[in-house]
PDB file of N, CA and C in Angstrom:
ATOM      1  N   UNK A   1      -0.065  18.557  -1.452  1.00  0.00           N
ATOM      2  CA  UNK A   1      -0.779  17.477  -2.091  1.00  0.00           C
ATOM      3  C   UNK A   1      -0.208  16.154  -1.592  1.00  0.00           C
ATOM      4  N   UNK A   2      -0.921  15.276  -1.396  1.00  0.00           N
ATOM      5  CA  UNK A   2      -1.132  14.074  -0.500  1.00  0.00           C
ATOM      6  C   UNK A   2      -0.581  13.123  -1.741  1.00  0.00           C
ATOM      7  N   UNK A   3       0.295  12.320  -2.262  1.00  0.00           N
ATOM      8  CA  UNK A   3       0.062  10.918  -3.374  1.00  0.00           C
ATOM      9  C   UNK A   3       0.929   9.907  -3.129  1.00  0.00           C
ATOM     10  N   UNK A   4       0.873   8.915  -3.741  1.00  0.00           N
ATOM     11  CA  UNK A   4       1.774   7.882  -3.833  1.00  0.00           C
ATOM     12  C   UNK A   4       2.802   8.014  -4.768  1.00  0.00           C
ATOM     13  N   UNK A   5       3.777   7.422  -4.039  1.00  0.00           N
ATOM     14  CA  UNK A   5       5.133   7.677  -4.984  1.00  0.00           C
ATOM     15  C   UNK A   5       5.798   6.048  -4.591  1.00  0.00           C
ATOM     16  N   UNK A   6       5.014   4.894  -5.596  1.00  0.00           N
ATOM     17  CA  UNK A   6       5.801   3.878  -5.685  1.00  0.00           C
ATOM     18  C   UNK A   6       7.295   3.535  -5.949  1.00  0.00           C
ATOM     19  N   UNK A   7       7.359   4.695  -7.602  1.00  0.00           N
ATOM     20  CA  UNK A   7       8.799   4.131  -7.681  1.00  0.00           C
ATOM     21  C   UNK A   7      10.027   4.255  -6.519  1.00  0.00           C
ATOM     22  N   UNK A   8       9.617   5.256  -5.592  1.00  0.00           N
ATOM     23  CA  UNK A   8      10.296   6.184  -5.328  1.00  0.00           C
ATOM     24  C   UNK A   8      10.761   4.781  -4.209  1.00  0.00           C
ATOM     25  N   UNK A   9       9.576   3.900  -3.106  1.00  0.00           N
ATOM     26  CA  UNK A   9      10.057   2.650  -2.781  1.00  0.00           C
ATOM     27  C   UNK A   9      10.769   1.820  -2.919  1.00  0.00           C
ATOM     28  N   UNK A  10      10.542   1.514  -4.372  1.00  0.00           N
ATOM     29  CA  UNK A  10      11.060   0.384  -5.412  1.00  0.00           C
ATOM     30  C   UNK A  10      12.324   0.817  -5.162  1.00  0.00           C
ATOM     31  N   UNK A  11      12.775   1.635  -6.116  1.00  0.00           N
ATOM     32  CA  UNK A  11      14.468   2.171  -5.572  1.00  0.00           C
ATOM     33  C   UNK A  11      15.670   2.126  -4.438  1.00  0.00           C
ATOM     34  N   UNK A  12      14.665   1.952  -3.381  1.00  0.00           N
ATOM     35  CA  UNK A  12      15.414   2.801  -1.970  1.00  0.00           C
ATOM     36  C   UNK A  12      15.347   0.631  -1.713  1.00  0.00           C
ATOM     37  N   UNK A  13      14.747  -0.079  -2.174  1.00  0.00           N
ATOM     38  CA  UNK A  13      14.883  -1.386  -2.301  1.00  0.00           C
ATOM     39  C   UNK A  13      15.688  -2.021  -2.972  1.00  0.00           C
ATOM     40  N   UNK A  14      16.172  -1.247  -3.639  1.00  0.00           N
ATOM     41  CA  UNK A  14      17.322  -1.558  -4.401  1.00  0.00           C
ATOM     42  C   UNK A  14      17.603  -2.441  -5.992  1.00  0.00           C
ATOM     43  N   UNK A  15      15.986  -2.128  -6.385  1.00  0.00           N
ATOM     44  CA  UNK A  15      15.758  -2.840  -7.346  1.00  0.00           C
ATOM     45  C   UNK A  15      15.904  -1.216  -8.513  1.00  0.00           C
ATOM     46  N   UNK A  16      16.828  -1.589  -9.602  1.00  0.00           N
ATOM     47  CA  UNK A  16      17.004  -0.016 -10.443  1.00  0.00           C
ATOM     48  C   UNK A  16      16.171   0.053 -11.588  1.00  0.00           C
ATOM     49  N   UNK A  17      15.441  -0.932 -11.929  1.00  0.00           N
ATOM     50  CA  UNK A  17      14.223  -0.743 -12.817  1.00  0.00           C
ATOM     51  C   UNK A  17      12.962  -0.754 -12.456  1.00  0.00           C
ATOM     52  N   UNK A  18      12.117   0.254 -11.687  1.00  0.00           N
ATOM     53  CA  UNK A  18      11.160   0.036 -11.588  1.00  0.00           C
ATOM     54  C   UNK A  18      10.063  -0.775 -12.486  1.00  0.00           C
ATOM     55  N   UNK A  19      10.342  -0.459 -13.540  1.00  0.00           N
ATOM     56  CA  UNK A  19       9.233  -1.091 -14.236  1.00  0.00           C
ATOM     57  C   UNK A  19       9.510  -2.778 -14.733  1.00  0.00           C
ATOM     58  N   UNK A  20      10.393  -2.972 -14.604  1.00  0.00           N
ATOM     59  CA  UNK A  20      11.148  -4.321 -14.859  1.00  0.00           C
ATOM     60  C   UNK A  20      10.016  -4.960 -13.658  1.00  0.00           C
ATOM     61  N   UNK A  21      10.925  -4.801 -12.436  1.00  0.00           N
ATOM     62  CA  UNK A  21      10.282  -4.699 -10.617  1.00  0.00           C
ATOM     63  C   UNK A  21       8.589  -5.317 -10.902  1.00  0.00           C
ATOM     64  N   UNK A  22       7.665  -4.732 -11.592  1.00  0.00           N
ATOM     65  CA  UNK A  22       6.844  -4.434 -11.467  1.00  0.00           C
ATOM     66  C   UNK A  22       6.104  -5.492 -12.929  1.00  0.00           C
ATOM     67  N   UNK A  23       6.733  -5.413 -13.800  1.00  0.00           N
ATOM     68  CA  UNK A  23       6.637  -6.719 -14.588  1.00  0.00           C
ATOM     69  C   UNK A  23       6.675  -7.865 -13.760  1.00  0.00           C
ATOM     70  N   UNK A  24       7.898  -7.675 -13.406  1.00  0.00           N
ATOM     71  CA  UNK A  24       8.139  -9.398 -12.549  1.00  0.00           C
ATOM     72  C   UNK A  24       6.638  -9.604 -11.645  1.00  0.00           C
ATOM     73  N   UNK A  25       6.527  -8.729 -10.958  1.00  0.00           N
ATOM     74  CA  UNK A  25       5.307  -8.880 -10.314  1.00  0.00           C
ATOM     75  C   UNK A  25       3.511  -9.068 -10.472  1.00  0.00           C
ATOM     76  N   UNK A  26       4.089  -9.276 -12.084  1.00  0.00           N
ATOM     77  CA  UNK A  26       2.598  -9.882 -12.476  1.00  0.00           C
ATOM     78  C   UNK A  26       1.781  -8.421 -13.091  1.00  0.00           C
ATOM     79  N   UNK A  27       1.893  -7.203 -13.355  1.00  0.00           N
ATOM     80  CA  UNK A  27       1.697  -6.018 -13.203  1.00  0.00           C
ATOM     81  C   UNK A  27       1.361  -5.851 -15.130  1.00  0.00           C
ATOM     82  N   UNK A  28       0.531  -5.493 -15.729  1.00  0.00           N
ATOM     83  CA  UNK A  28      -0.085  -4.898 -16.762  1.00  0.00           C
ATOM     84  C   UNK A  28       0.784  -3.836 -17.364  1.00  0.00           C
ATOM     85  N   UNK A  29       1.152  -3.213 -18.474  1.00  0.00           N
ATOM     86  CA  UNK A  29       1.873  -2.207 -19.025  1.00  0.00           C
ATOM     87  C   UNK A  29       1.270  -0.703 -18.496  1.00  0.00           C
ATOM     88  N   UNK A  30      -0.428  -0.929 -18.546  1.00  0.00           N
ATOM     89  CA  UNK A  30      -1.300   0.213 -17.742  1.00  0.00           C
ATOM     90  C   UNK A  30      -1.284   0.448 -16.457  1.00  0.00           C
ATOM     91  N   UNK A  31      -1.355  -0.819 -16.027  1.00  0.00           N
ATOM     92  CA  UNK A  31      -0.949  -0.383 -14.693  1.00  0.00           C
ATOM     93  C   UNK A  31       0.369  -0.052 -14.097  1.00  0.00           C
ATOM     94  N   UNK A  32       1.618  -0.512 -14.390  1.00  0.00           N
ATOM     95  CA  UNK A  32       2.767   0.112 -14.344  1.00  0.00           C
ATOM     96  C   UNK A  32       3.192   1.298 -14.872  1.00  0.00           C
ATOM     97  N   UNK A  33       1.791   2.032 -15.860  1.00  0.00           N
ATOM     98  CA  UNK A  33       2.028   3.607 -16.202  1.00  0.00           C
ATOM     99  C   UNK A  33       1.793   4.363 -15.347  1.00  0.00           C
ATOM    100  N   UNK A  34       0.399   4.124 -14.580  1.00  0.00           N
ATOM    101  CA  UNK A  34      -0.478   4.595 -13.598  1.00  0.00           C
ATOM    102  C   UNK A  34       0.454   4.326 -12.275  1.00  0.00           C
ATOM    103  N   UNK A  35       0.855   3.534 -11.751  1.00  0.00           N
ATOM    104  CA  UNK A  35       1.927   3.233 -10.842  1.00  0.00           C
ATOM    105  C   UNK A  35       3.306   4.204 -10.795  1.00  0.00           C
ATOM    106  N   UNK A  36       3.263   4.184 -11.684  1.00  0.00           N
ATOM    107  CA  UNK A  36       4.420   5.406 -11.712  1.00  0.00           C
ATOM    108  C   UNK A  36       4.600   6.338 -11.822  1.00  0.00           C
ATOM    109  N   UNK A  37       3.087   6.785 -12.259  1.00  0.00           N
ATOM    110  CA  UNK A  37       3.152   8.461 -12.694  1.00  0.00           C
ATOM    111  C   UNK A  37       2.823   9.225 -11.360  1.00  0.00           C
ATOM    112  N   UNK A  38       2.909   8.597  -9.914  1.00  0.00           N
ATOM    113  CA  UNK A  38       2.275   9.040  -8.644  1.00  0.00           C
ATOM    114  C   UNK A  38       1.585   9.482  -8.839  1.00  0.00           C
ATOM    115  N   UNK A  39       0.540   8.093  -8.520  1.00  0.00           N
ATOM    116  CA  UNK A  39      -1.233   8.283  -8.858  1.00  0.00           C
ATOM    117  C   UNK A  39      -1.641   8.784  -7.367  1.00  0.00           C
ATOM    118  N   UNK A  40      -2.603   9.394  -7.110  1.00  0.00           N
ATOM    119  CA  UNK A  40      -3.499  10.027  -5.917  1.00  0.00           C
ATOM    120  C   UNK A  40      -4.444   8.970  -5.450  1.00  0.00           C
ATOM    121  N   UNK A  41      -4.699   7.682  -6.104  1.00  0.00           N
ATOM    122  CA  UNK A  41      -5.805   7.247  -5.798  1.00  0.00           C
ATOM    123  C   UNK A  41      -5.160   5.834  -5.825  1.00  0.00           C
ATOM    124  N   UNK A  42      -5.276   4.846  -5.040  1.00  0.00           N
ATOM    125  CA  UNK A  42      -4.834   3.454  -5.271  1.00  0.00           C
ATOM    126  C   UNK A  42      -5.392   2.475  -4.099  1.00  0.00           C
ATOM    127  N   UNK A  43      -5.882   1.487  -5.419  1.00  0.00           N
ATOM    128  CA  UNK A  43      -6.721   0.187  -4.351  1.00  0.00           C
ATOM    129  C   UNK A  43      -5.787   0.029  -3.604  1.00  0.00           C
ATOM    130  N   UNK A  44      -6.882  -0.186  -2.370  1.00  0.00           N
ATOM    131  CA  UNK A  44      -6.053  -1.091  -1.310  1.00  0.00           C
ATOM    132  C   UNK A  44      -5.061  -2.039  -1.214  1.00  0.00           C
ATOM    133  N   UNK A  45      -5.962  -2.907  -2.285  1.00  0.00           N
ATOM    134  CA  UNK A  45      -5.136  -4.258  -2.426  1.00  0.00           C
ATOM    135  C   UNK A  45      -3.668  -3.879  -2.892  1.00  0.00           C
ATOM    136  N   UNK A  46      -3.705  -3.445  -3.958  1.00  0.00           N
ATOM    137  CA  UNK A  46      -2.145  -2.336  -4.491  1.00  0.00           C
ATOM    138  C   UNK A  46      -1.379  -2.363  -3.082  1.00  0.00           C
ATOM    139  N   UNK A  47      -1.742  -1.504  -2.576  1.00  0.00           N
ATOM    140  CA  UNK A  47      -0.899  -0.695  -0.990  1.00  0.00           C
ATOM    141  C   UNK A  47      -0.427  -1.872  -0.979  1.00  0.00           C
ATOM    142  N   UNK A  48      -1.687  -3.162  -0.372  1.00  0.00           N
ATOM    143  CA  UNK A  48      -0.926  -3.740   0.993  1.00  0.00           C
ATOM    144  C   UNK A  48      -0.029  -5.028   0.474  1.00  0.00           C
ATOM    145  N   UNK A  49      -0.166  -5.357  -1.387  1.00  0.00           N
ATOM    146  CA  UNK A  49       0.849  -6.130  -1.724  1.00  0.00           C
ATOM    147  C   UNK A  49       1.774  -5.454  -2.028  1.00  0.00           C
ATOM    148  N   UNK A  50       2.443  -3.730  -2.158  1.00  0.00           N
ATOM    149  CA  UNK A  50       3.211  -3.490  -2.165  1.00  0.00           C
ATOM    150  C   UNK A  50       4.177  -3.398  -0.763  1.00  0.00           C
ATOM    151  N   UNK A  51       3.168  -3.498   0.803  1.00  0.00           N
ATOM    152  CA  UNK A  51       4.207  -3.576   1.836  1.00  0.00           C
ATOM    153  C   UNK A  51       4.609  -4.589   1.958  1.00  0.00           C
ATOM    154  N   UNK A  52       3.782  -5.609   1.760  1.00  0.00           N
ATOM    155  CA  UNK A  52       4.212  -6.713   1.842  1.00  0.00           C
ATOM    156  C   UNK A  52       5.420  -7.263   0.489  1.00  0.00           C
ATOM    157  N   UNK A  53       5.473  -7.179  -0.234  1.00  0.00           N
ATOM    158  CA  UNK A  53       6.770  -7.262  -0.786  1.00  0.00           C
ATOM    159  C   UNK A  53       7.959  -5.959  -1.086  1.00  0.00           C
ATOM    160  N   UNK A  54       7.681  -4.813  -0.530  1.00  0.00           N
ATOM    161  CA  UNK A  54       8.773  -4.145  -0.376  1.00  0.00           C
ATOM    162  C   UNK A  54       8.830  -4.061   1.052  1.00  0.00           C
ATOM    163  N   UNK A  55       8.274  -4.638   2.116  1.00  0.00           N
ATOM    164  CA  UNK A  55       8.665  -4.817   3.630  1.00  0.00           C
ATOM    165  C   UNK A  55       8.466  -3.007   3.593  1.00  0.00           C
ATOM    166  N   UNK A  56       7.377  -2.354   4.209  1.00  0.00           N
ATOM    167  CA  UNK A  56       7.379  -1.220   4.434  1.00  0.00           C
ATOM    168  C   UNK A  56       5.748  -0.944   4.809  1.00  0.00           C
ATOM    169  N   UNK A  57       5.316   0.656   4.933  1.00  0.00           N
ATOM    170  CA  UNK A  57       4.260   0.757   5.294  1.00  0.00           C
ATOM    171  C   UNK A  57       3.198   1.494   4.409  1.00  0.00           C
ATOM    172  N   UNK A  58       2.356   1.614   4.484  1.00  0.00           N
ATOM    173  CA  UNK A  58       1.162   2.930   3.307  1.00  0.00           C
ATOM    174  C   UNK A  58       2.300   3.974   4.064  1.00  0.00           C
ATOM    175  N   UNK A  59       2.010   4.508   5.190  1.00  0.00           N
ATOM    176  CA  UNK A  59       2.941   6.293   4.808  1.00  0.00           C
ATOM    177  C   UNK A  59       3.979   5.850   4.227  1.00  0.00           C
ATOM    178  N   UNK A  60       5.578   4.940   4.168  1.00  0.00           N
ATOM    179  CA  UNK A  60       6.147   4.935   3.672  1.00  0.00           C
ATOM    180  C   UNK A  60       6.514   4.754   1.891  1.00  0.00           C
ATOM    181  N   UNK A  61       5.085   4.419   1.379  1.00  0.00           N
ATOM    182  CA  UNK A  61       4.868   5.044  -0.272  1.00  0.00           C
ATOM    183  C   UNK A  61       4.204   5.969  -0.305  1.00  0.00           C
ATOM    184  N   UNK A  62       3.861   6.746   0.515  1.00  0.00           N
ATOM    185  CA  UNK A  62       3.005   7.926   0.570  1.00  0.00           C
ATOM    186  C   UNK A  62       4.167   9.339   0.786  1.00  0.00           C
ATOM    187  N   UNK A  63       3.947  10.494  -0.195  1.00  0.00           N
ATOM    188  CA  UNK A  63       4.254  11.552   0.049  1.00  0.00           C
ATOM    189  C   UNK A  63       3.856  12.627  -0.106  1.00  0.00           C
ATOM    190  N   UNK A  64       4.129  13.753   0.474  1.00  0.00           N
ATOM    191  CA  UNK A  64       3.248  14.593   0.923  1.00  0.00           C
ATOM    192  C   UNK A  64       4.148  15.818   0.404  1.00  0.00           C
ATOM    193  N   UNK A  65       3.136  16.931  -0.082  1.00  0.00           N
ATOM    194  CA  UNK A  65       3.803  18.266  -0.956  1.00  0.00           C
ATOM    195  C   UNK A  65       2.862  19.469  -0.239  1.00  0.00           C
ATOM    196  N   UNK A  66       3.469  20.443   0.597  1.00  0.00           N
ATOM    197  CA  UNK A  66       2.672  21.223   0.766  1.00  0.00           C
ATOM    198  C   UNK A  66       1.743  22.325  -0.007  1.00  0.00           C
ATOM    199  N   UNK A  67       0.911  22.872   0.237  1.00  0.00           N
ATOM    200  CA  UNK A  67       0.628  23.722  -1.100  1.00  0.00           C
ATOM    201  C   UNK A  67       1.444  25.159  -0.685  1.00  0.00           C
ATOM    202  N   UNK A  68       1.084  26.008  -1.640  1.00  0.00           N
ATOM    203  CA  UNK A  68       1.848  26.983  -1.773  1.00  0.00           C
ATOM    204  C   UNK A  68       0.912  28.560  -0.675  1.00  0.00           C
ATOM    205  N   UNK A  69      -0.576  27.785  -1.046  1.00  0.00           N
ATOM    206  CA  UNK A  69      -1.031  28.969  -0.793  1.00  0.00           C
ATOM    207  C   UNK A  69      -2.165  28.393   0.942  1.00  0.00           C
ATOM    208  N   UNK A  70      -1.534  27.466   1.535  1.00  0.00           N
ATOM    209  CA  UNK A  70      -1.815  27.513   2.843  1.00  0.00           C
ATOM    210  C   UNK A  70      -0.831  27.074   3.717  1.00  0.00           C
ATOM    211  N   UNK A  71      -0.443  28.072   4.423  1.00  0.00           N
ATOM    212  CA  UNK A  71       1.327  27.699   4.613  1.00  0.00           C
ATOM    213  C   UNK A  71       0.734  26.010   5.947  1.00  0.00           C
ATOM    214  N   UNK A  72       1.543  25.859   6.699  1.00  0.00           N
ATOM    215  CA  UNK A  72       1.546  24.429   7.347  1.00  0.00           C
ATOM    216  C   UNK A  72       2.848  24.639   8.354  1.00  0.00           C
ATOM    217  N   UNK A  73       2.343  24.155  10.026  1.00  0.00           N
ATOM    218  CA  UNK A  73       2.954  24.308  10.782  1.00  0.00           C
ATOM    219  C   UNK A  73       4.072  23.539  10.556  1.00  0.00           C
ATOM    220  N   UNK A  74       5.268  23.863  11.044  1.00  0.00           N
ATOM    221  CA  UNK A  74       6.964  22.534  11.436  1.00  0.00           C
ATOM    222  C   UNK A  74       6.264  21.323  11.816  1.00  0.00           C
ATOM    223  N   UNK A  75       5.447  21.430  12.961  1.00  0.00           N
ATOM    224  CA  UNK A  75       5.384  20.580  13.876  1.00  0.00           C
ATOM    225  C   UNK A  75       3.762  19.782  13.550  1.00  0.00           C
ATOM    226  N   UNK A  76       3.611  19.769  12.023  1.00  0.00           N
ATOM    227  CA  UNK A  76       2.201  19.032  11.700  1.00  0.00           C
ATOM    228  C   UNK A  76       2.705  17.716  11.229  1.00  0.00           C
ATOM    229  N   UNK A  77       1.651  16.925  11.735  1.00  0.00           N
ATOM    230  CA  UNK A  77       1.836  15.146  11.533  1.00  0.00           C
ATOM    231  C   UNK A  77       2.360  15.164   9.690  1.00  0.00           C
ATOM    232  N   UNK A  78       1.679  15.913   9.022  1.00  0.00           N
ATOM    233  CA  UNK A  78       2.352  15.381   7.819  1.00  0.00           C
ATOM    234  C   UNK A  78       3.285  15.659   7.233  1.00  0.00           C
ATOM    235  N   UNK A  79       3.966  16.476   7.931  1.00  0.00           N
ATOM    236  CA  UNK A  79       6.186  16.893   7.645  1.00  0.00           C
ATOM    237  C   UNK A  79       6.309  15.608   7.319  1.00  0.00           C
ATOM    238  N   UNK A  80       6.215  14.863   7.905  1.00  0.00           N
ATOM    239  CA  UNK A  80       6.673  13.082   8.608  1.00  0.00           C
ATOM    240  C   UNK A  80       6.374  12.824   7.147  1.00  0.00           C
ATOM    241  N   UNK A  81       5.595  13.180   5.962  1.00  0.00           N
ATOM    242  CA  UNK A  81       5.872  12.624   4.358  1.00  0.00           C
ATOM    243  C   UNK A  81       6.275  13.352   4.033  1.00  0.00           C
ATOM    244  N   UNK A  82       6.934  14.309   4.030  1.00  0.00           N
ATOM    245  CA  UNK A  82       7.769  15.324   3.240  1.00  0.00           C
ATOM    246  C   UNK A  82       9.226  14.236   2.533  1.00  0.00           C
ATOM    247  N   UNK A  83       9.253  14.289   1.629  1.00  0.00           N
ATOM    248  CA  UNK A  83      10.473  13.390   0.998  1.00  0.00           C
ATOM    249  C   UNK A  83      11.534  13.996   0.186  1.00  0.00           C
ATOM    250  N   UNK A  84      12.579  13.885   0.454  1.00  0.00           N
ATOM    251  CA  UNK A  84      13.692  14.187  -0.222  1.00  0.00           C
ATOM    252  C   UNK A  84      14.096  12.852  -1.120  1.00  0.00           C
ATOM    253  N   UNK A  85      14.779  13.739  -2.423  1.00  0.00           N
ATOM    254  CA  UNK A  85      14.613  12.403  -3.418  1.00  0.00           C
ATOM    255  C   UNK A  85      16.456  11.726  -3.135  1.00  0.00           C
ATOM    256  N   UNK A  86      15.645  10.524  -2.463  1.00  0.00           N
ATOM    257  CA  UNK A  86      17.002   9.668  -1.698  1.00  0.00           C
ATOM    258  C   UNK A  86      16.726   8.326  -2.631  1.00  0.00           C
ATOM    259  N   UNK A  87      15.925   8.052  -3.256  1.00  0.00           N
ATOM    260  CA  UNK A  87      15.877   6.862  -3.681  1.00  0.00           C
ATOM    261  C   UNK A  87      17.015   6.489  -4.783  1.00  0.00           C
ATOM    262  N   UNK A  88      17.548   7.541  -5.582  1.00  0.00           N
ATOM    263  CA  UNK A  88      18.959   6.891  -6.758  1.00  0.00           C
ATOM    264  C   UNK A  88      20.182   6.632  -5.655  1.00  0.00           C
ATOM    265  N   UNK A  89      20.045   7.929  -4.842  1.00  0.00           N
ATOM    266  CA  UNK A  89      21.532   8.061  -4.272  1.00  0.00           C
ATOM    267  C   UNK A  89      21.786   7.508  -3.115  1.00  0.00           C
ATOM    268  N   UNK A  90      20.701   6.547  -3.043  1.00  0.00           N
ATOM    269  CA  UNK A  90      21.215   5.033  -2.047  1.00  0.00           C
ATOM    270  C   UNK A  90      22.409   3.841  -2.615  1.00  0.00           C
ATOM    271  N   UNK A  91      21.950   3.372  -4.150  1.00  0.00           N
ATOM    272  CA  UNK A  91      22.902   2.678  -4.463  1.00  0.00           C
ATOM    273  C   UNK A  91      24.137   3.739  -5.097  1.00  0.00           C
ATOM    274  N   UNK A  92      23.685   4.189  -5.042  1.00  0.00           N
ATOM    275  CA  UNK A  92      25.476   5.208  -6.043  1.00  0.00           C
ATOM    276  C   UNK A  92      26.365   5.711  -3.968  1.00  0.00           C
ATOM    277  N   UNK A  93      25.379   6.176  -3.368  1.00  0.00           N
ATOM    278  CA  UNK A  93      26.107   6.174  -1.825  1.00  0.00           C
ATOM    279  C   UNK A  93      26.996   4.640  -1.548  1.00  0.00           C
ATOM    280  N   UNK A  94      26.050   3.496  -1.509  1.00  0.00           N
ATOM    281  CA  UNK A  94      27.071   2.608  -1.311  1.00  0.00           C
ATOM    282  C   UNK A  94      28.199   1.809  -2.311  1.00  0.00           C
ATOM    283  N   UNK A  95      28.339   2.536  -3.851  1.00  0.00           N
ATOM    284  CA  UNK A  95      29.071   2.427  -4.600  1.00  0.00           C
ATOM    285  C   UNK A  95      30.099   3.230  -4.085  1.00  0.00           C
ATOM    286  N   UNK A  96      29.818   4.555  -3.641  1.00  0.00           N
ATOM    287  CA  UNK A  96      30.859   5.032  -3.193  1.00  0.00           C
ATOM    288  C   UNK A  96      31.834   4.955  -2.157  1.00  0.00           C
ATOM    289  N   UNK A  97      31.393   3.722  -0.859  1.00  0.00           N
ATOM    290  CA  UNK A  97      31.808   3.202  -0.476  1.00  0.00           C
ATOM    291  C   UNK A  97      33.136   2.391  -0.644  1.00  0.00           C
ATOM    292  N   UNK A  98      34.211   2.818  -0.227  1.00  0.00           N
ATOM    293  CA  UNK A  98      35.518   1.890  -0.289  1.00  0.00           C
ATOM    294  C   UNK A  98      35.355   0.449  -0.219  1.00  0.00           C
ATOM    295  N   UNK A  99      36.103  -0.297  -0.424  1.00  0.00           N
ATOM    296  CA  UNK A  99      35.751  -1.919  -0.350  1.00  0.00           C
ATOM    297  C   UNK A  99      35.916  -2.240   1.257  1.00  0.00           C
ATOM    298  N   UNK A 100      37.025  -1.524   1.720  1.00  0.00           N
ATOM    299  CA  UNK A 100      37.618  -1.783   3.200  1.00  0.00           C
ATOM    300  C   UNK A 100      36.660  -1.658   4.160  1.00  0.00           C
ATOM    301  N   UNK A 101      36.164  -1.016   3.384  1.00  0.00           N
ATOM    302  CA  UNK A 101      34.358  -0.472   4.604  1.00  0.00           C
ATOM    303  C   UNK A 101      32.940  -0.852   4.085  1.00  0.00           C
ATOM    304  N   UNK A 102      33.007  -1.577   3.147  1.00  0.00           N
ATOM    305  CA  UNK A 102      31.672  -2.242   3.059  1.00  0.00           C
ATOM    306  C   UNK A 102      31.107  -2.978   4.082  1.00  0.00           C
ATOM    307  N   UNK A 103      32.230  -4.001   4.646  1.00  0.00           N
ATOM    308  CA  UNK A 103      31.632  -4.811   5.869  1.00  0.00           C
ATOM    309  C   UNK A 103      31.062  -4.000   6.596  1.00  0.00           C
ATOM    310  N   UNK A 104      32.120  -2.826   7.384  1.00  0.00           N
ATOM    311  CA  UNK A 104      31.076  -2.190   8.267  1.00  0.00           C
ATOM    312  C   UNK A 104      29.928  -1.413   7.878  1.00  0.00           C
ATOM    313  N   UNK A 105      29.953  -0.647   6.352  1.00  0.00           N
ATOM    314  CA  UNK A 105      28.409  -0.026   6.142  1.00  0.00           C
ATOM    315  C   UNK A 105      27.378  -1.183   6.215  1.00  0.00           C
ATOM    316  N   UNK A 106      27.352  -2.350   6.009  1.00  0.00           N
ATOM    317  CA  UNK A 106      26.576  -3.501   5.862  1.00  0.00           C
ATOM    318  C   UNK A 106      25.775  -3.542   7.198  1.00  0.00           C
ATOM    319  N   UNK A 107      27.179  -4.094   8.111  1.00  0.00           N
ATOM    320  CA  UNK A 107      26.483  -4.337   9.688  1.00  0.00           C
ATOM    321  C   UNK A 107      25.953  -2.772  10.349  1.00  0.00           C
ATOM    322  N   UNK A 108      26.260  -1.787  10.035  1.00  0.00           N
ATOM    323  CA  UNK A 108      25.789  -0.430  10.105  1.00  0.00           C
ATOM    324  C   UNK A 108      24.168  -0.801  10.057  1.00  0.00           C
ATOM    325  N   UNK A 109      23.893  -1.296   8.304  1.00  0.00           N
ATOM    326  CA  UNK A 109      22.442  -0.746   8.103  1.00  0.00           C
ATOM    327  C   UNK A 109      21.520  -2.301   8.710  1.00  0.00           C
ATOM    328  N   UNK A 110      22.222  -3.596   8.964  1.00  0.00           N
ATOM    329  CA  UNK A 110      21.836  -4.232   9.619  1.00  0.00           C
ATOM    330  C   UNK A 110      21.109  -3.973  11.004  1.00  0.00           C
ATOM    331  N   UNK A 111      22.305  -2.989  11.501  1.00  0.00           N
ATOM    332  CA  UNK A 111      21.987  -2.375  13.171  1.00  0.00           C
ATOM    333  C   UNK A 111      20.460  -1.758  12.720  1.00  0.00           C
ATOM    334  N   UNK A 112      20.797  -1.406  11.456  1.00  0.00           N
ATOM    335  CA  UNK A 112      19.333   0.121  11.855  1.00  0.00           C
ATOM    336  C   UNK A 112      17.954  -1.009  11.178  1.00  0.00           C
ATOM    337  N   UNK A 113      18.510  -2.223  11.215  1.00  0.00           N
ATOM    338  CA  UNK A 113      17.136  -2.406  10.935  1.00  0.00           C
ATOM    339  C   UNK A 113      16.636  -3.644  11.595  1.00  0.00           C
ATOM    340  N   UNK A 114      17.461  -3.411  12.556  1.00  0.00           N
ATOM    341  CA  UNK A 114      16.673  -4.409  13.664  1.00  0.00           C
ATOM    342  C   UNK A 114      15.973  -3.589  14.904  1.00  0.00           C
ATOM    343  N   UNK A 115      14.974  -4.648  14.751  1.00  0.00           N
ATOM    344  CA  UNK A 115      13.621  -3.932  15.868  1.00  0.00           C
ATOM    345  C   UNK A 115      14.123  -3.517  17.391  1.00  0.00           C
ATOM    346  N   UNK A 116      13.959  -2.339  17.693  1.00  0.00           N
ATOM    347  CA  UNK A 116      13.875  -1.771  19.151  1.00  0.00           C
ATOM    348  C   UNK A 116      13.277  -2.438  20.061  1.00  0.00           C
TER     349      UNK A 116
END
């Protein structure tokens, strides 16, 4: 199954309340239910103000669940949304970080996020 998984963004951004996140952003109590419950269906407009303020892409709030009862090749375009849940244990990873090595995890994730 094909859906959106906003919070799951929000997080890996480093913001720890999604729904706070999502207040700030002008966002309805309904629609921050529907937003979070990884809805299947979402306006456009949604998507493309969420790349644009979490700097990212539609596949990257998009994830993908295979079904059970049609298996799916290794090597099919939509592995590439298969998600492991990394979004808490980004900030508790760099909590765990020593102080002596923060500088370098910093310029680390700097490196990885400058353009090729």
């Amino acid at each position: 199954m094909l859906r959106y998984n906003i919070e799951r963004m929000i997080l890996m951004r480093g913001h720890t309340n999604p729904k706070s996140y999502l207040k700030r952003m002008g966002y309805t109590r309904y629609v921050i239910s529907h937003l979070l419950s990884n809805p299947r269906h979402l306006d456009i407009a949604y998507i493309e103000r969420f790349c644009h303020e979490l700097r990212c892409t539609p596949n990257d709030l998009m994830e993908w669940e295979p079904s059970k009862s049609e298996p799916t090749e290794k090597d099919h375009p939509l592995t590439k949304l298969r998600r492991n849940d990394l979004s808490a244990p980004v900030q508790s990873a760099l909590l765990s970080v020593p102080a002596e090595k923060l500088d370098e995890a910093v310029a680390y994730l700097q490196q990885l996020g400058k353009p090729e």
